[in-house]
PDB file of N, CA and C in Angstrom:
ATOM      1  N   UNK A   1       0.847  -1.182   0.000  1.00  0.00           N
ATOM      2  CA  UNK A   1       0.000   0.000   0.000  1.00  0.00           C
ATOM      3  C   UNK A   1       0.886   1.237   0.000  1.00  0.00           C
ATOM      4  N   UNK A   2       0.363   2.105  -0.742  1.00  0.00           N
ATOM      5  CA  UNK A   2       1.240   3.285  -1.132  1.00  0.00           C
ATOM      6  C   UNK A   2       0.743   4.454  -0.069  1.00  0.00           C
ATOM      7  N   UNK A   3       1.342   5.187   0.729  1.00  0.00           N
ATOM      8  CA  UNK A   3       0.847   6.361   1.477  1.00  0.00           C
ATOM      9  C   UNK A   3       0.762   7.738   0.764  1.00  0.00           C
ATOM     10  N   UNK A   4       0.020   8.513   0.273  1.00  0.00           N
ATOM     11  CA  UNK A   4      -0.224   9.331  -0.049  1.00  0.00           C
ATOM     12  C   UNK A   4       0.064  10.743   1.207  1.00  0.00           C
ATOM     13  N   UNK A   5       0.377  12.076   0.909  1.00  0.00           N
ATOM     14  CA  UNK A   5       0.505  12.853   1.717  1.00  0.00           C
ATOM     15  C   UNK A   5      -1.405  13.544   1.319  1.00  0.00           C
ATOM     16  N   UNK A   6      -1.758  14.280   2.335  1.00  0.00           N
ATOM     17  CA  UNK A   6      -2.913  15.009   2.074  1.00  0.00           C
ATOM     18  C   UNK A   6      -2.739  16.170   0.846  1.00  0.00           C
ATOM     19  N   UNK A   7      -1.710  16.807   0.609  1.00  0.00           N
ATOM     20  CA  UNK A   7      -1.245  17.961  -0.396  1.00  0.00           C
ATOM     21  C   UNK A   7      -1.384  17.137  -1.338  1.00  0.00           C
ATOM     22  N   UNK A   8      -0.664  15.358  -1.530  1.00  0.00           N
ATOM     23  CA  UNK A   8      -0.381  15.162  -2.711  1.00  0.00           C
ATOM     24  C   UNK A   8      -1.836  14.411  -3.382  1.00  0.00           C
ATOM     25  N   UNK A   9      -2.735  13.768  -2.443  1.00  0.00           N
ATOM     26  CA  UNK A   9      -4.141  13.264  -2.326  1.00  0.00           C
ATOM     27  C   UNK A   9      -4.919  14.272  -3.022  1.00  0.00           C
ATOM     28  N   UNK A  10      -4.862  15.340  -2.271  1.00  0.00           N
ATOM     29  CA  UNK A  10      -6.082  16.403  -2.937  1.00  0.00           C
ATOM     30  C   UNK A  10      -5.619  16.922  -4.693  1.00  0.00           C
ATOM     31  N   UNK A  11      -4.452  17.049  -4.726  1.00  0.00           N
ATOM     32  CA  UNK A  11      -3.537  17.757  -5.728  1.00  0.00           C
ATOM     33  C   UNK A  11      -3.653  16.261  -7.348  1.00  0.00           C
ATOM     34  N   UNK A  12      -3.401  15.492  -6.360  1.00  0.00           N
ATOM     35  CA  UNK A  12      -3.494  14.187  -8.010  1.00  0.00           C
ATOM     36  C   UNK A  12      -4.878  13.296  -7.778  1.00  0.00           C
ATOM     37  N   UNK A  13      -5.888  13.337  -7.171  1.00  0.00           N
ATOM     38  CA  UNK A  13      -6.396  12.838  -6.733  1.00  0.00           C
ATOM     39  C   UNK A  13      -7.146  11.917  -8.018  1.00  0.00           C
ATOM     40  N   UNK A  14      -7.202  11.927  -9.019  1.00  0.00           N
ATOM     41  CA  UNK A  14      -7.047  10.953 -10.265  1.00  0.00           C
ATOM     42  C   UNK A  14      -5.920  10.070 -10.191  1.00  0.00           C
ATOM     43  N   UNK A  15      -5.176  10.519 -10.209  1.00  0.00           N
ATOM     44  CA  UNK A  15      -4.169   9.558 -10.215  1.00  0.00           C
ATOM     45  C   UNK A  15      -4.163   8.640  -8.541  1.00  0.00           C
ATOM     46  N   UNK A  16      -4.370   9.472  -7.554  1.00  0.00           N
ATOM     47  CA  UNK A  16      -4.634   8.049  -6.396  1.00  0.00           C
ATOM     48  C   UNK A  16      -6.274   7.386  -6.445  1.00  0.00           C
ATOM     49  N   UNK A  17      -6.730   8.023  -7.331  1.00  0.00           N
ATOM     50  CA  UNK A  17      -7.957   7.081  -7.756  1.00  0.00           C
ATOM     51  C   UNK A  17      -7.461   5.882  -8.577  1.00  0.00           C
ATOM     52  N   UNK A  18      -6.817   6.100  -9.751  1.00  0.00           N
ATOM     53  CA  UNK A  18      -6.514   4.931 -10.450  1.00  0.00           C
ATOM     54  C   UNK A  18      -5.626   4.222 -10.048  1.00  0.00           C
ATOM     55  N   UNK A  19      -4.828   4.639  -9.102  1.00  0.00           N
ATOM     56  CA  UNK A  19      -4.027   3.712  -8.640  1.00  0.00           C
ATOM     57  C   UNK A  19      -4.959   2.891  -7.598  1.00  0.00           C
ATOM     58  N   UNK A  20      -5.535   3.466  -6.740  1.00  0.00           N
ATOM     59  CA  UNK A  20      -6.385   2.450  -6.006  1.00  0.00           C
ATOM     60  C   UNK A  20      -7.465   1.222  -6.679  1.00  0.00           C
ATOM     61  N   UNK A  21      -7.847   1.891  -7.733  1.00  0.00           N
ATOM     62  CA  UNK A  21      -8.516   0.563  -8.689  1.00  0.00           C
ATOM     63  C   UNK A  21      -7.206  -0.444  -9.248  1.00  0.00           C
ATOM     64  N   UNK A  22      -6.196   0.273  -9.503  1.00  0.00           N
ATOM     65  CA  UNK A  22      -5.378  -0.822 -10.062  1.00  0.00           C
ATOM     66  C   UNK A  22      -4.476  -1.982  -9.026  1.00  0.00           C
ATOM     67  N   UNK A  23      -3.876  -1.154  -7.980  1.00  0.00           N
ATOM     68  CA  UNK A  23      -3.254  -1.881  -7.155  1.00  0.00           C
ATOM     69  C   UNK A  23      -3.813  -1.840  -5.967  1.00  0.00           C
ATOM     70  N   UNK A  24      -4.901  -1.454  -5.417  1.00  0.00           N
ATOM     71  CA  UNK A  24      -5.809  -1.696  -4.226  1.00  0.00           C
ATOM     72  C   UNK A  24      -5.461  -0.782  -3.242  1.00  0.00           C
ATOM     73  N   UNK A  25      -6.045  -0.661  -1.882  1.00  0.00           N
ATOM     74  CA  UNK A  25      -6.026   0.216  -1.019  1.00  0.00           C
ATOM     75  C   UNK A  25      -4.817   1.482  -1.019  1.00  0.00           C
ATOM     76  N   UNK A  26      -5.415   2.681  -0.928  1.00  0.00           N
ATOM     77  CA  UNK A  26      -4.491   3.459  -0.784  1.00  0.00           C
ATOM     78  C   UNK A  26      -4.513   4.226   0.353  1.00  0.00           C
ATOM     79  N   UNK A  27      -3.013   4.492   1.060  1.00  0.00           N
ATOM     80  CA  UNK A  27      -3.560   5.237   2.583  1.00  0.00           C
ATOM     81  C   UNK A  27      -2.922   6.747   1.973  1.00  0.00           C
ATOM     82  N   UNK A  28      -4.213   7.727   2.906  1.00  0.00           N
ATOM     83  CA  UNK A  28      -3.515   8.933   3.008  1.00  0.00           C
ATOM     84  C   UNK A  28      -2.992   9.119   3.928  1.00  0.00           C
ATOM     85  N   UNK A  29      -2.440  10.632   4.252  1.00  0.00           N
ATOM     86  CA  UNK A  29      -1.648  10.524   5.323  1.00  0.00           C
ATOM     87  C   UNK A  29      -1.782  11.941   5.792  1.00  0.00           C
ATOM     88  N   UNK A  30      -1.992  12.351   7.027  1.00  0.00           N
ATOM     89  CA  UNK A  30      -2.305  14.106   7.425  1.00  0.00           C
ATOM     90  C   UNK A  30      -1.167  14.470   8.367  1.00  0.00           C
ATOM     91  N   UNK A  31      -0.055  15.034   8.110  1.00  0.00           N
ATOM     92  CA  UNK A  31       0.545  16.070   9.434  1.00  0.00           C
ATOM     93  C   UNK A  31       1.514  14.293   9.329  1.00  0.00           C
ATOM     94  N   UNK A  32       1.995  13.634   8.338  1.00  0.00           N
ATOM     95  CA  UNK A  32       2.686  12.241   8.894  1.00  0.00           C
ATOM     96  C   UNK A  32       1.980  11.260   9.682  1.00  0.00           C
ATOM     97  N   UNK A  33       0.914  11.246  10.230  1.00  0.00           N
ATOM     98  CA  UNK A  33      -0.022  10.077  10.184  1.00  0.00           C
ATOM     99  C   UNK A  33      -0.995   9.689   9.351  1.00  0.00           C
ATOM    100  N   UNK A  34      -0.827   8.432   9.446  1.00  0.00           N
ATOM    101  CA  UNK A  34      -1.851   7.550   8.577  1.00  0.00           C
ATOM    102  C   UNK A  34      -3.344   8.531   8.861  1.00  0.00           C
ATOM    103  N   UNK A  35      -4.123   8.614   8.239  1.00  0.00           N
ATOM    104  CA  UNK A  35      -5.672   9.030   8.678  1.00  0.00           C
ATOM    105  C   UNK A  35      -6.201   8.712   7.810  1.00  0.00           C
ATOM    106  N   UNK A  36      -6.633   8.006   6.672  1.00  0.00           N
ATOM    107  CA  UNK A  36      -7.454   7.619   5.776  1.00  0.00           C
ATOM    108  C   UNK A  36      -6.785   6.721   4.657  1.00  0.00           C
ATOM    109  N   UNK A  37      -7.914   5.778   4.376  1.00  0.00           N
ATOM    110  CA  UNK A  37      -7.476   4.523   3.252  1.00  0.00           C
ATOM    111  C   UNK A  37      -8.905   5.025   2.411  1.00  0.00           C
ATOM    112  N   UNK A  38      -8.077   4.768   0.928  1.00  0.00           N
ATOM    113  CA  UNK A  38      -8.853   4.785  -0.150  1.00  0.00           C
ATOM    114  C   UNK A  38      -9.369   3.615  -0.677  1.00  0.00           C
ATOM    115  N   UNK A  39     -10.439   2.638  -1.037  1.00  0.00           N
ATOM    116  CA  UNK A  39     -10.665   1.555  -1.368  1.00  0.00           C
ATOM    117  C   UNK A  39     -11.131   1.342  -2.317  1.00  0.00           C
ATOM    118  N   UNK A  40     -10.831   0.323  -3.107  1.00  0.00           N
ATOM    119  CA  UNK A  40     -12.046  -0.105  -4.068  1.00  0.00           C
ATOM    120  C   UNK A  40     -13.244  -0.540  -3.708  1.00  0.00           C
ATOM    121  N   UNK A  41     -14.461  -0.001  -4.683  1.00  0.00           N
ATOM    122  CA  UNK A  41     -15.542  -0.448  -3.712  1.00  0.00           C
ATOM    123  C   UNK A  41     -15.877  -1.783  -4.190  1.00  0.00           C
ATOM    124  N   UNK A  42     -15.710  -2.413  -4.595  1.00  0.00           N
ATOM    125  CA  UNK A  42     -15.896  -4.343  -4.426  1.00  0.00           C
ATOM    126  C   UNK A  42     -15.306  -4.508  -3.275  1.00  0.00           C
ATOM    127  N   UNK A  43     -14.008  -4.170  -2.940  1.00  0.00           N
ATOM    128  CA  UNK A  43     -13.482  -3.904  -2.339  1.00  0.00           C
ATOM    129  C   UNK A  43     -14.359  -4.080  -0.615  1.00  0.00           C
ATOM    130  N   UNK A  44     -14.622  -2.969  -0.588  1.00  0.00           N
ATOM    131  CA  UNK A  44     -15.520  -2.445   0.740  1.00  0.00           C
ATOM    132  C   UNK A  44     -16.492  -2.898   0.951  1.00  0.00           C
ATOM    133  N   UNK A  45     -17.505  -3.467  -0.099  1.00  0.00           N
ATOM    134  CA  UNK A  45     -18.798  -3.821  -0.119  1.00  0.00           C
ATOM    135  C   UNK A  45     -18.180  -5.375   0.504  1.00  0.00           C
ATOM    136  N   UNK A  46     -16.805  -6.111  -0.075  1.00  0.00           N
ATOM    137  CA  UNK A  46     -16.472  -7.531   0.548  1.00  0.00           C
ATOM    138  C   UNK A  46     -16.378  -7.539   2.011  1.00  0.00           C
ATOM    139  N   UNK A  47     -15.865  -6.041   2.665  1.00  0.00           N
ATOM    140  CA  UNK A  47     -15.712  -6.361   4.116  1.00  0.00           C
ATOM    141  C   UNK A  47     -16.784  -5.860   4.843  1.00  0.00           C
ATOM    142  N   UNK A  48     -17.774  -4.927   4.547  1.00  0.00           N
ATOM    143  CA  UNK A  48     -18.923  -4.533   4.955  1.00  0.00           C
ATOM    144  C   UNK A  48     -19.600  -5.998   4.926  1.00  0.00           C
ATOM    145  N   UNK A  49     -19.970  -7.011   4.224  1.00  0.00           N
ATOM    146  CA  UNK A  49     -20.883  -8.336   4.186  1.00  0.00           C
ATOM    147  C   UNK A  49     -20.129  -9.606   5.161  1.00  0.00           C
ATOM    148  N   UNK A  50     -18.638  -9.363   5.241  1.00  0.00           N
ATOM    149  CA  UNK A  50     -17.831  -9.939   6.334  1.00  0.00           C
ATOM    150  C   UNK A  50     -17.716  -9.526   7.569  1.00  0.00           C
ATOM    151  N   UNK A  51     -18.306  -8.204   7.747  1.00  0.00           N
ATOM    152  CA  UNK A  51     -18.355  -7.788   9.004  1.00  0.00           C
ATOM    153  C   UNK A  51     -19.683  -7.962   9.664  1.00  0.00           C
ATOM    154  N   UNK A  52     -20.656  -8.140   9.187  1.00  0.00           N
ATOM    155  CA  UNK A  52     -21.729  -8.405   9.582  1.00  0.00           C
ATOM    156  C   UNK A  52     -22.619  -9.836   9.580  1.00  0.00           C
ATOM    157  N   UNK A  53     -22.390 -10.266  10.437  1.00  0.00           N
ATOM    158  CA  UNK A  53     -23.011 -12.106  10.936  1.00  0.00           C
ATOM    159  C   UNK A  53     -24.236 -11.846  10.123  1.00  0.00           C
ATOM    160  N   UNK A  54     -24.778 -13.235   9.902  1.00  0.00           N
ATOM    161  CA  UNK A  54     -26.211 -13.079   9.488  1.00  0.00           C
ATOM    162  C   UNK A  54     -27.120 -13.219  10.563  1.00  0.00           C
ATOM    163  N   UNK A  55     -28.495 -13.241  10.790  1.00  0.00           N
ATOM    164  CA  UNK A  55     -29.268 -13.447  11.657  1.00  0.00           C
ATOM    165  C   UNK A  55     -28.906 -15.219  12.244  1.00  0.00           C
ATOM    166  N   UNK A  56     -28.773 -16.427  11.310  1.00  0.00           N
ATOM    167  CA  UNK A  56     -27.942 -17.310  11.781  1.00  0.00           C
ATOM    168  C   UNK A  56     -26.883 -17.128  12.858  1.00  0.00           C
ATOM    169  N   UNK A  57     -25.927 -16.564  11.446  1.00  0.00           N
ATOM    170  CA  UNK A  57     -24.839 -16.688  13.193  1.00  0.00           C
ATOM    171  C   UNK A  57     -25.347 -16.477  14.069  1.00  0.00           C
ATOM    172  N   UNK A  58     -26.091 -14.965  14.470  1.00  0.00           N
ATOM    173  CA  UNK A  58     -25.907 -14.618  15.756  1.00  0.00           C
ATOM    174  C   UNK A  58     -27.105 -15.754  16.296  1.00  0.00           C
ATOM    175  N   UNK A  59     -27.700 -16.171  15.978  1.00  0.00           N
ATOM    176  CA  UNK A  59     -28.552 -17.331  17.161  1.00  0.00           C
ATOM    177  C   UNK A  59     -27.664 -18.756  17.404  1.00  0.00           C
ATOM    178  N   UNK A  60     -27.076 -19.013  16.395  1.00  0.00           N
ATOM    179  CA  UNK A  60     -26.019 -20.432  16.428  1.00  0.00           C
ATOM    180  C   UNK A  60     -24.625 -19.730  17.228  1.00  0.00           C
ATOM    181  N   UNK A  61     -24.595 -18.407  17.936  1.00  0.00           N
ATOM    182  CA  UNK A  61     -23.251 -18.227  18.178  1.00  0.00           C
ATOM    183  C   UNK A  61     -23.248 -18.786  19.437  1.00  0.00           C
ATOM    184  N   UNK A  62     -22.098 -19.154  20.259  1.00  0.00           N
ATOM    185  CA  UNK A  62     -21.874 -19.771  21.324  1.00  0.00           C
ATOM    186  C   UNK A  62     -21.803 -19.176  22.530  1.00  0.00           C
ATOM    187  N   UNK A  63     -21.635 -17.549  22.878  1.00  0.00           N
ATOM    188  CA  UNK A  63     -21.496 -16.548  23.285  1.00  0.00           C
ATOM    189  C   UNK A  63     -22.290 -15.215  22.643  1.00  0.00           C
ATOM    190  N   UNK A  64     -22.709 -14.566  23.633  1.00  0.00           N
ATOM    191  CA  UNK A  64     -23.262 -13.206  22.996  1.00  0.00           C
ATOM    192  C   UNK A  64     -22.509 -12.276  22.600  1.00  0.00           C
ATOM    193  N   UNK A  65     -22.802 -11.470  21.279  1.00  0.00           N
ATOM    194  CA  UNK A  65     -21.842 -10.164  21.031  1.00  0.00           C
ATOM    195  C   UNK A  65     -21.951  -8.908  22.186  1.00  0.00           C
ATOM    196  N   UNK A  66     -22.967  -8.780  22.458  1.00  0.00           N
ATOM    197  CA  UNK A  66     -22.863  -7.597  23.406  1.00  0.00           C
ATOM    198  C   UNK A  66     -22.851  -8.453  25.220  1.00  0.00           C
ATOM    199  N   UNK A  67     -22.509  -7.046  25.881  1.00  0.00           N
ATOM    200  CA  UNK A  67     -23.447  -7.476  27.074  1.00  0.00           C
ATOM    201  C   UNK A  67     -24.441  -6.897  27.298  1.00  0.00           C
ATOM    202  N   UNK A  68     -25.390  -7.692  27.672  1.00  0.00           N
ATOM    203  CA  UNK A  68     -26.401  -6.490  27.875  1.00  0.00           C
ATOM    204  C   UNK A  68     -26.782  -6.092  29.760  1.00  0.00           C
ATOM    205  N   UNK A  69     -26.871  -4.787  29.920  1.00  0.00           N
ATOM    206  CA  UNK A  69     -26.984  -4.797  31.367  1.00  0.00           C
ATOM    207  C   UNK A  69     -28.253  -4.905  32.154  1.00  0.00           C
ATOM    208  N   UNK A  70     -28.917  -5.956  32.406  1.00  0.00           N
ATOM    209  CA  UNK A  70     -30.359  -6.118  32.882  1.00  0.00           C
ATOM    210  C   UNK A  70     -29.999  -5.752  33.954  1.00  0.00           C
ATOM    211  N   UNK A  71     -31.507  -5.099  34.543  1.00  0.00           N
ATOM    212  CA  UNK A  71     -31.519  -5.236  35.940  1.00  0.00           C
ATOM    213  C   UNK A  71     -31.656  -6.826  36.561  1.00  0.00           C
ATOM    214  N   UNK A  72     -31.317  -6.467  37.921  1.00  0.00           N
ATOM    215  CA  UNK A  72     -31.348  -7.881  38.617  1.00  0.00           C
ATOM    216  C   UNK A  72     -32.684  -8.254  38.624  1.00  0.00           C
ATOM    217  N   UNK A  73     -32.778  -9.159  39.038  1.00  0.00           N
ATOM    218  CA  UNK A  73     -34.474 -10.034  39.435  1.00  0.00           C
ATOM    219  C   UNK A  73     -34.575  -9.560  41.007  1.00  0.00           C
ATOM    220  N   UNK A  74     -35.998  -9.636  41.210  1.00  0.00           N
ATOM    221  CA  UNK A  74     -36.097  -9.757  42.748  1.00  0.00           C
ATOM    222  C   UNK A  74     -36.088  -8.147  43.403  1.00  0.00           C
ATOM    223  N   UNK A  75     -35.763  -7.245  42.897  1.00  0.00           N
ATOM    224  CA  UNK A  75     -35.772  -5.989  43.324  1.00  0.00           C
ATOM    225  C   UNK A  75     -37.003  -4.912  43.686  1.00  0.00           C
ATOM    226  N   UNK A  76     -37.695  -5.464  42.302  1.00  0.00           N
ATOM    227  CA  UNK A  76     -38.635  -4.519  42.558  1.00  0.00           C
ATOM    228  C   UNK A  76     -40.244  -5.449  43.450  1.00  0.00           C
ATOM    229  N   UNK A  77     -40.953  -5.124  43.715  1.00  0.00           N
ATOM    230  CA  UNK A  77     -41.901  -5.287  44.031  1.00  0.00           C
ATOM    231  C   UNK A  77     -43.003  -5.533  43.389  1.00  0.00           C
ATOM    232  N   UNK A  78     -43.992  -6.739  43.249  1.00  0.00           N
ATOM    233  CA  UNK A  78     -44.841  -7.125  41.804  1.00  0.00           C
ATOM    234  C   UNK A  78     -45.925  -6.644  42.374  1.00  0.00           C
ATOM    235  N   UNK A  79     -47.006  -6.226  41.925  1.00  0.00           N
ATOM    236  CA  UNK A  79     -48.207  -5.522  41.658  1.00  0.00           C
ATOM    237  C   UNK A  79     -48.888  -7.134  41.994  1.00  0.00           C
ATOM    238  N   UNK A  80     -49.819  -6.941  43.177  1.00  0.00           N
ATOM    239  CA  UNK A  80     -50.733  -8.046  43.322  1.00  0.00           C
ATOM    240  C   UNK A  80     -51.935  -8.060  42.111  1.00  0.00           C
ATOM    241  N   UNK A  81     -52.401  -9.272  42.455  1.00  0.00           N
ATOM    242  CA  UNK A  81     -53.785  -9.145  40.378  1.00  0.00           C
ATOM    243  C   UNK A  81     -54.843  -8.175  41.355  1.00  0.00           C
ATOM    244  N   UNK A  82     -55.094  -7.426  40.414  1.00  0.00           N
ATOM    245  CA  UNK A  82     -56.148  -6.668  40.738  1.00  0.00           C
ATOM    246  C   UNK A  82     -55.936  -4.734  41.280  1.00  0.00           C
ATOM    247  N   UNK A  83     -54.741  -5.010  41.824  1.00  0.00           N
ATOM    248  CA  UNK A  83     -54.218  -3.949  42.076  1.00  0.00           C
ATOM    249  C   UNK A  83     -54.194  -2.626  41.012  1.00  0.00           C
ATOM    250  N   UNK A  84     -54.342  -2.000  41.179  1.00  0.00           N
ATOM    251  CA  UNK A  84     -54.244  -0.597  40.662  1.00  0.00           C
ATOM    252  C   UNK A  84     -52.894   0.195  40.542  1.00  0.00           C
ATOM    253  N   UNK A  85     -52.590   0.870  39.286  1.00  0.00           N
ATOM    254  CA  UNK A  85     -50.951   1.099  38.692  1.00  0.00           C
ATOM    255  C   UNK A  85     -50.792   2.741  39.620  1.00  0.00           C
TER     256      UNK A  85
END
C-alpha cells in the first residue's frame, strides 16, 4: 500500500484514484499520520458483508456479542392481580 501525503491526495487525486482501482487500497496521510485509506468499492462492499453475521450466526453463536446490562431479578416489588398502577 502506497501512502499518499494530504497535499499530494487532494492535488493528483485521479491519479490516487486509479491507482487504487489498479493496485488496491491506498492510505492517506495528514501532518505524517496515517488518517485515511482509499478503497475499491468491491473492495468495501467484501468487508462490509464480512463484518456483519447473518441473523444465523448470531442465534447459532456460542457466546453473545454484546453485554447487555439487565436489571437484577427480585428488586422490585410485583403488583398483586387486581391492584391498581
Amino acid at each position: 500500500m502506497k501512502s499518499w501525503p494530504v497535499q499530494d491526495a487532494k492535488a493528483r487525486f485521479s491519479e490516487l484514484l486509479e491507482t487504487c482501482l489498479k493496485e488496491g487500497p491506498q492510505i492517506v496521510s495528514k501532518r505524517g499520520a496515517d488518517a485515511a485509506v482509499l478503497v475499491p468499492l468491491k473492495e468495501w462492499e467484501r468487508l462490509q458483508r464480512s463484518a456483519k453475521p447473518t441473523l444465523k450466526d448470531l442465534l447459532l453463536a456460542d457466546e453473545a456479542r454484546v453485554d447487555l446490562d439487565l436489571p437484577r431479578r427480585g428488586r422490585l416489588r410485583r403488583r398483586e392481580p387486581g391492584e391498581l398502577v
